[in-house]
Protein backbone atom coordinates (compact mmCIF):
# COMPACT_ATOMS: atom_id res chain seq x y z
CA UNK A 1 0.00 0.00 0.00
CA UNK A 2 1.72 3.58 -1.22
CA UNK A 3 2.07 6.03 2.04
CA UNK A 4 -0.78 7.87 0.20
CA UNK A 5 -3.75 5.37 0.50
CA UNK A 6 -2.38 4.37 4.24
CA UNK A 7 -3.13 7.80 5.36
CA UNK A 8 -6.22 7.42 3.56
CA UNK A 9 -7.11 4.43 5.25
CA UNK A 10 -5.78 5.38 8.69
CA UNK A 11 -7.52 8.84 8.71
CA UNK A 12 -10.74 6.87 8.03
CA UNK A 13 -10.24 4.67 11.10
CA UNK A 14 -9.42 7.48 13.59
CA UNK A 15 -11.92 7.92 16.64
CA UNK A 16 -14.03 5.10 15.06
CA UNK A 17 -15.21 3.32 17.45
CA UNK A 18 -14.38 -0.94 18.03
CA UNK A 19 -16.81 -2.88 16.29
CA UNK A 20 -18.88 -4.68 18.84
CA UNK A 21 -18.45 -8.32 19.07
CA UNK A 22 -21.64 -10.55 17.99
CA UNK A 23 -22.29 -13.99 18.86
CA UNK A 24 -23.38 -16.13 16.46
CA UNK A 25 -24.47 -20.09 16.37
CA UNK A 26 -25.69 -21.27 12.68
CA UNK A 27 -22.82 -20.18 11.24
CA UNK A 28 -22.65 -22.27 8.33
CA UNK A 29 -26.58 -21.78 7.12
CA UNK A 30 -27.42 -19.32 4.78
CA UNK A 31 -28.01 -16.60 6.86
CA UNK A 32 -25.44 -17.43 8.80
CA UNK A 33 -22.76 -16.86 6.33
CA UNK A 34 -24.63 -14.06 4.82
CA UNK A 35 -24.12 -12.36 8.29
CA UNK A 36 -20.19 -13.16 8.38
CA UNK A 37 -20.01 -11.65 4.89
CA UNK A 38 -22.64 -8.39 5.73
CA UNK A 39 -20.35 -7.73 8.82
CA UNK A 40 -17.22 -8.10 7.21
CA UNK A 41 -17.65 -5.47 4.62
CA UNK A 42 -17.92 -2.72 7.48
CA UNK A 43 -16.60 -1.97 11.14
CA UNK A 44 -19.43 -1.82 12.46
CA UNK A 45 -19.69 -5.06 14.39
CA UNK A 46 -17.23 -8.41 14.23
CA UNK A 47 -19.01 -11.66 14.56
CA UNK A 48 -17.55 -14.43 16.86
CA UNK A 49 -19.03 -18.09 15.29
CA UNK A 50 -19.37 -21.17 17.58
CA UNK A 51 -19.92 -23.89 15.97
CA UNK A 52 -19.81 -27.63 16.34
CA UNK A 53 -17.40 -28.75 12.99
CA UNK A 54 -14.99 -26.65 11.16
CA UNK A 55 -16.73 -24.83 8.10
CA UNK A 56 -15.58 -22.94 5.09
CA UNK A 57 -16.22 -19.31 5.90
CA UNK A 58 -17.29 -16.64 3.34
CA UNK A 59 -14.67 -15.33 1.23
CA UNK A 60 -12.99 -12.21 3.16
CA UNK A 61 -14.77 -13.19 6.41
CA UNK A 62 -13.40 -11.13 9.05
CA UNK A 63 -14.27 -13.16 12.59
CA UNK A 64 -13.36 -15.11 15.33
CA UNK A 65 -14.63 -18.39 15.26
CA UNK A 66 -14.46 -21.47 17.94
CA UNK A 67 -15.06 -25.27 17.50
CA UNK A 68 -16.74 -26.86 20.44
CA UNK A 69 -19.24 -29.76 21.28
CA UNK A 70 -22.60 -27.63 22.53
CA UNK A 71 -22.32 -29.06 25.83
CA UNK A 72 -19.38 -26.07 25.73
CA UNK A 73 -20.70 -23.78 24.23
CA UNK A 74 -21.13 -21.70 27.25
CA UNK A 75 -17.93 -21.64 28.47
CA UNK A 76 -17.18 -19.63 25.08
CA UNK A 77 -19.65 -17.10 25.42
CA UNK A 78 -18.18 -17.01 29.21
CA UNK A 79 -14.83 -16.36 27.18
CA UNK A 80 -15.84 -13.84 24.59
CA UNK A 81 -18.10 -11.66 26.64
CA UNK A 82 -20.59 -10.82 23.42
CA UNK A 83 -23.41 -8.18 24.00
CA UNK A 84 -25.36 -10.33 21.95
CA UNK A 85 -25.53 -13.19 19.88
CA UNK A 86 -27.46 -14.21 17.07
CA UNK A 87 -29.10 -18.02 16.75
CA UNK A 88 -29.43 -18.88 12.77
CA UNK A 89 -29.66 -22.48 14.40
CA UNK A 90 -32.05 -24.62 12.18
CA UNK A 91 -32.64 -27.87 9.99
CA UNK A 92 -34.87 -29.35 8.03
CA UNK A 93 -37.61 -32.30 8.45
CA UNK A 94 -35.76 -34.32 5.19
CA UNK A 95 -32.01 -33.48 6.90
CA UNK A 96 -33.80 -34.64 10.61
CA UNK A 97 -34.71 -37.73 8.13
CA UNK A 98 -38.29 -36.99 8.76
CA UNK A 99 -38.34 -37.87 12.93
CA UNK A 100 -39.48 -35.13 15.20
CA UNK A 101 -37.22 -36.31 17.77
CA UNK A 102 -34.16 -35.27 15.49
CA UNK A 103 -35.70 -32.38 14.23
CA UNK A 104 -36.78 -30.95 17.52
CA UNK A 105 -32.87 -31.81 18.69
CA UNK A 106 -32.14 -28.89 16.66
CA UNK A 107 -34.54 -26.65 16.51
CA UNK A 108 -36.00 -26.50 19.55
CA UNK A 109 -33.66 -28.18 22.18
CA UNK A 110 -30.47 -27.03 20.95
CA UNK A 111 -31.58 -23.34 20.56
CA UNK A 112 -33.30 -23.44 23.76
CA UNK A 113 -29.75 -24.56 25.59
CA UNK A 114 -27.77 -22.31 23.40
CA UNK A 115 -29.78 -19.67 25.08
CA UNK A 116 -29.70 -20.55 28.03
CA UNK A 117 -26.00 -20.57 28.13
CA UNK A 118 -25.79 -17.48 26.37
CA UNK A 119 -28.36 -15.99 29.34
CA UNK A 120 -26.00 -17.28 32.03
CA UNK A 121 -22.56 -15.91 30.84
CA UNK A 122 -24.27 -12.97 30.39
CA UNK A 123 -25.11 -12.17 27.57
CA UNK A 124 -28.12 -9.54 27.09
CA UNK A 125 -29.39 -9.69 23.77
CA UNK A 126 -30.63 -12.60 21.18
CA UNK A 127 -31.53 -12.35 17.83
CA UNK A 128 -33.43 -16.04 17.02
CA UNK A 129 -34.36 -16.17 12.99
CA UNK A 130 -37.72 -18.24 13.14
CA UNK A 131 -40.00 -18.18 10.49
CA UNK A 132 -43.13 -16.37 9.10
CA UNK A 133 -46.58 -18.55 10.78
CA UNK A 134 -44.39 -19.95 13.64
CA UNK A 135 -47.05 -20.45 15.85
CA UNK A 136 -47.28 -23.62 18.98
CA UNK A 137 -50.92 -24.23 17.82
CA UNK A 138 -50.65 -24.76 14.64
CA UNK A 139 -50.93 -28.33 12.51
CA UNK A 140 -47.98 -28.18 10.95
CA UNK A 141 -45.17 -29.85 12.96
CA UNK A 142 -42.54 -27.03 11.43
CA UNK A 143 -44.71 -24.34 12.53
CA UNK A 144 -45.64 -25.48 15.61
CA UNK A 145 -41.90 -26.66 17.10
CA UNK A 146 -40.73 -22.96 16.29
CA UNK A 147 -43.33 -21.04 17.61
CA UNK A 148 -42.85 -23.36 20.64
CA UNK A 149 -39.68 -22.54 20.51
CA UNK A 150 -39.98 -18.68 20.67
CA UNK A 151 -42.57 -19.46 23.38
CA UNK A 152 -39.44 -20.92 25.42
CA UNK A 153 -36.40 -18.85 24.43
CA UNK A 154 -39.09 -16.00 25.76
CA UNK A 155 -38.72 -17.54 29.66
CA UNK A 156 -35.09 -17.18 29.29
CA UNK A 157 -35.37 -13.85 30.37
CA UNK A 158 -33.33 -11.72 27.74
CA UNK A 159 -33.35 -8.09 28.20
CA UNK A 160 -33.90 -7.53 24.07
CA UNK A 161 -35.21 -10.38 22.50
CA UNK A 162 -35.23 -9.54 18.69
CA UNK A 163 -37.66 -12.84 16.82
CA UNK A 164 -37.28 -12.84 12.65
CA UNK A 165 -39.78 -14.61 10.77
CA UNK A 166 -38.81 -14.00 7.77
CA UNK A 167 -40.97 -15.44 4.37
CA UNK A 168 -39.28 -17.94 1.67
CA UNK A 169 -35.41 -16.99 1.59
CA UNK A 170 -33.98 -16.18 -1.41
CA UNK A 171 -30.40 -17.19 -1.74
CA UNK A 172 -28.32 -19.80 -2.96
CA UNK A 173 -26.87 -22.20 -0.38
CA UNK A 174 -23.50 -23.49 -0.35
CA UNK A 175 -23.35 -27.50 -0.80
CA UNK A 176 -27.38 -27.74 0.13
CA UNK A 177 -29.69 -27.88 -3.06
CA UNK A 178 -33.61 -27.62 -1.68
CA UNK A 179 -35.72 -28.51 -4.83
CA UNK A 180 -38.70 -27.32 -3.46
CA UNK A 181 -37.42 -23.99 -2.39
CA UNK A 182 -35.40 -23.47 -5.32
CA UNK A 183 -38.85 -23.89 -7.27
CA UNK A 184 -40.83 -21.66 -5.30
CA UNK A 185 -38.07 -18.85 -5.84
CA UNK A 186 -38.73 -19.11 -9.17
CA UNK A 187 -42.28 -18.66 -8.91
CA UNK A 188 -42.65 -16.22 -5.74
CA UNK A 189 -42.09 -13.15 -7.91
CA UNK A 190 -45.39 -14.46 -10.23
CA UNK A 191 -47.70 -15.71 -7.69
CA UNK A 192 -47.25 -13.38 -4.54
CA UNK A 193 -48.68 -10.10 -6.41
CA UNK A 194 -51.90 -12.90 -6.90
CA UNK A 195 -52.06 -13.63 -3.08
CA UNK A 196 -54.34 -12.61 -0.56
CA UNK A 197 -52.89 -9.89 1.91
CA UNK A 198 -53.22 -12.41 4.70
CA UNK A 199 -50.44 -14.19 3.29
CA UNK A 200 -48.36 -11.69 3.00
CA UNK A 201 -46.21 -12.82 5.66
CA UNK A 202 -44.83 -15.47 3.74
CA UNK A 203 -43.73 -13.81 0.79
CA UNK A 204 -40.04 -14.19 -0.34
CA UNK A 205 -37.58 -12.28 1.12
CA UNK A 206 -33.48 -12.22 0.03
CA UNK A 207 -31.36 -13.64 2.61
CA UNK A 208 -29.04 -10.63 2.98
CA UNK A 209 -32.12 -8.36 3.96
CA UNK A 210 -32.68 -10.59 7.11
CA UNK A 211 -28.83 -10.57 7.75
CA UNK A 212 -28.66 -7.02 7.81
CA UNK A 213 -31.85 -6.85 10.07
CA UNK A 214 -29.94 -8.84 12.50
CA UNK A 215 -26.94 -7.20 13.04
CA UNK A 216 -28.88 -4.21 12.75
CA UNK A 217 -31.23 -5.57 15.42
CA UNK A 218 -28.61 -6.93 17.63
CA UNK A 219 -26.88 -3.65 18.46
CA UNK A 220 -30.27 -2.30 19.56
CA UNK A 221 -30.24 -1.25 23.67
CA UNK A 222 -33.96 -0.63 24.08
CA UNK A 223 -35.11 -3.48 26.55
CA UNK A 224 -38.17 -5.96 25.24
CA UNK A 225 -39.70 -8.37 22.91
CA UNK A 226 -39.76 -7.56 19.20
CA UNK A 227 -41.23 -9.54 16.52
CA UNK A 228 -40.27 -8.67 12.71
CA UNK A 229 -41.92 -9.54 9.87
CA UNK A 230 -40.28 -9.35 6.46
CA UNK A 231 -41.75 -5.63 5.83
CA UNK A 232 -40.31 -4.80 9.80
CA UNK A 233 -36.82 -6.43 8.89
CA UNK A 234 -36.41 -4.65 5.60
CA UNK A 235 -36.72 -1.09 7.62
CA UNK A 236 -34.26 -2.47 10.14
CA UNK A 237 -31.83 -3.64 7.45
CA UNK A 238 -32.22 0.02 5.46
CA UNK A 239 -31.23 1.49 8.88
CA UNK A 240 -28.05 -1.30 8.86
CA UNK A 241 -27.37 0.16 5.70
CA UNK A 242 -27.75 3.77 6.12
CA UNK A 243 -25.12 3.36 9.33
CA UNK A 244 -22.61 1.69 6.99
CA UNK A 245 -23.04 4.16 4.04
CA UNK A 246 -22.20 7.06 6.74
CA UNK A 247 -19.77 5.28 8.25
CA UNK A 248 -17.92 5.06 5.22
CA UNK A 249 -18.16 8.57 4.47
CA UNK A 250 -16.93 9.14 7.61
């Protein structure tokens, strides 16, 4: 780098202040990795992963990232000290080979401890991505296990509890081909003018808006519950995005 662009680069950096470390377990989903790579282009916030198997992270991922059985998962958040962490924990009914036992493992149990361990090393903020009609009356065995398990991650006792429900995500996942929602994708842009406004809540939504949201969401200090829609995470991620534009200027 020529001593002109370092000054450049160091004037831009004075009196900026440290990005503020994120927790994050999901790390390898796709919002996951579209959170690493959101909060890598900026300074606005560095992401520490825990995660149970090394992963390929984004290209230029700037993070921290830790390898541990769940069981230990607390003892890293006792480690790291986030403000807040972000749960993009979640599977799917074929990957759980169609057994609620294995599916609730993961999205219910496993979230539940994570934030419970997150709670107890103090930790004062989660951001849980759940899905548009979660809901622990519903029919449907997907709906129903997240809703119950925003129900529970509620008792934890969180001072900010930020829940996404986010529509059909648009994005292309690394090494994890979903015919089904590759297919609707194609078709959400024709059909979801067509639908009812009742069902707006599950219209498609790209996978970077909800990333945004959350980091956006996750710096928040105002104490409570939140839930976000799609339309309520595409103003949060506009805000993400109008703090990064400035800082840039800056």
């Amino acid at each position: 780098m020529s001593n002109l662009r370092r000054g450049a680069a160091e004037k831009r950096t004075m009196g900026r202040k440290v990005p503020e470390r994120i927790g994050m377990v999901g790390a390898t989903g796709l919002i996951g990795r579209r959170v690493i790579r959101t909060a890598s282009e900026g300074d606005q916030a560095r992401i520490v992963g825990i995660s149970r198997r090394e992963a390929k992270l984004p290209d230029g991922a700037r993070m921290e990232m830790f390898v541990a059985e769940p069981a230990k998962w607390g003892e890293v958040f006792e480690a790291v000290k986030p403000r807040s962490f972000i749960c993009a924990l979640g599977t799917t009914w074929k990957k759980a080979g169609r057994d609620e036992e294995a599916f609730r493992a993961v999205d219910q149990d496993l979230i539940l401890s994570t934030a419970e361990a997150a709670k107890a090393a103090g930790v004062l903020n989660m951001v849980l991505i759940s899905a548009a009609g979660a809901d622990p009356g519903s029919k449907s065995l997907y709906m129903r296990v997240k809703g119950e398990t925003e129900q529970l991650v509620t008792k934890v006792g969180f001072k900010r509890l930020d829940i996404l429900r986010p529509g059909l995500l648009r994005g292309a996942r690394a090494g994890d081909f979903r015919l089904a929602e590759k297919a609707g994708m194609l078709v959400a842009p024709l059909i979801e003018p067509l639908l009812p406004s009742k069902y707006e809540m599950y219209h498609s939504i790209d996978a970077d808006l909800v990333a945004q949201a959350a980091l956006g969401l996750a710096l928040r200090r105002a104490q409570g519950r939140f839930t976000h829609d799609n339309e309520a995470m595409k103003r949060a991620a506009r805000e993400w995005r109008a703090k990064a534009e400035k800082e840039f200027e800056e």
